[in-house]
Protein backbone atom coordinates (compact mmCIF):
# COMPACT_ATOMS: atom_id res chain seq x y z
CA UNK A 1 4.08 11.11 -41.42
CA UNK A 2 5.01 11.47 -45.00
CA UNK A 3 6.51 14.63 -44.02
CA UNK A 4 9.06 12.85 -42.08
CA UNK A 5 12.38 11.98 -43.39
CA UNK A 6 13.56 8.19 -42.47
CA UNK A 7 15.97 9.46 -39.94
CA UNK A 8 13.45 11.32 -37.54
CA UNK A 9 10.42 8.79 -37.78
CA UNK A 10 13.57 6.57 -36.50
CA UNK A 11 14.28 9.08 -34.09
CA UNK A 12 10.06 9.32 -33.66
CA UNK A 13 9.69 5.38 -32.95
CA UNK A 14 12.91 5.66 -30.32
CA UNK A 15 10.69 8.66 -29.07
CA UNK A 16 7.40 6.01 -28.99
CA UNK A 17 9.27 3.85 -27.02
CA UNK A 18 10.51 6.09 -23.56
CA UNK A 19 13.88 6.58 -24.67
CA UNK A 20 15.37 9.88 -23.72
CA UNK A 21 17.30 12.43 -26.10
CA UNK A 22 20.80 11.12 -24.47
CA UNK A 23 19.52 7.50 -24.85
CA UNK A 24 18.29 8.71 -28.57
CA UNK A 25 21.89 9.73 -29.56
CA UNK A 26 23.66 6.76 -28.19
CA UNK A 27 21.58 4.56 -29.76
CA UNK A 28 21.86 6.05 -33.40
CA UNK A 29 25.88 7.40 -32.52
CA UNK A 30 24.11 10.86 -33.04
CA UNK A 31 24.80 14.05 -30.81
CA UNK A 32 22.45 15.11 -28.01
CA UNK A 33 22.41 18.42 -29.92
CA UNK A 34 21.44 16.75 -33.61
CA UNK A 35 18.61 14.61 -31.53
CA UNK A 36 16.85 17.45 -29.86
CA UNK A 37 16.94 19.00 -33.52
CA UNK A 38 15.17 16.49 -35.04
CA UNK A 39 12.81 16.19 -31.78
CA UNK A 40 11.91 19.69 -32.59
CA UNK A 41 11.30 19.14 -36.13
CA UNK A 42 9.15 15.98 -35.62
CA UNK A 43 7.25 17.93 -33.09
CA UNK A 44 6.59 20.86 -35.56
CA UNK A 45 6.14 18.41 -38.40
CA UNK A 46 3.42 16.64 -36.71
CA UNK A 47 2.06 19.22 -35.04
CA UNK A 48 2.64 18.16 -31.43
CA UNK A 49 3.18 19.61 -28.29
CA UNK A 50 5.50 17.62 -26.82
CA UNK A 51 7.05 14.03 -27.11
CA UNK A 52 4.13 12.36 -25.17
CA UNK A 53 1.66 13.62 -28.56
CA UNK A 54 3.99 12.87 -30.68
CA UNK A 55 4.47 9.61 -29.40
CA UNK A 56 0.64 8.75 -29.20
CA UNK A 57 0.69 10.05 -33.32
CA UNK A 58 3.41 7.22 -33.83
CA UNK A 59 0.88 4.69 -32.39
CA UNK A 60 -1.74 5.73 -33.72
CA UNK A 61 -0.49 6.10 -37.44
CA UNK A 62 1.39 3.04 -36.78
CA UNK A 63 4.92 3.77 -37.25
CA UNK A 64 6.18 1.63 -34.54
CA UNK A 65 6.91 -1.08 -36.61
CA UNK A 66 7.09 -5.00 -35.53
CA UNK A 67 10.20 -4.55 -33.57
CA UNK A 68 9.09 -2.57 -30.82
């Protein structure tokens, strides 16, 4: 996780919680475009094969926070 900058393990506990890219950029005033390229980074920066693994690596290194 250390690999992650703040931004994307934002964008990684948004992930965690079933939002979708479109949600993602509304909810950080982001574009669609700039959220899928952070999805892509977290994905290849945790070495995940899709937002479901990477999700279950937020939860399990528990990045989640209280909040969510």
């Amino acid at each position: 996780m250390e690999n992650l900058s703040p931004r994307r393990l934002e964008v990684l506990r948004l992930i965690a919680r079933g939002m979708t890219n479109k949600e993602i950029a509304a909810e950080l005033c982001l574009s669609v475009k700039t959220v899928e390229n952070h999805v892509r980074a977290i994905l290849r920066g945790l070495g995940a094969a899709n937002r479901t693994q990477a999700a279950l690596i937020a939860v399990r290194e528990g990045v989640l926070g209280e909040n969510t």
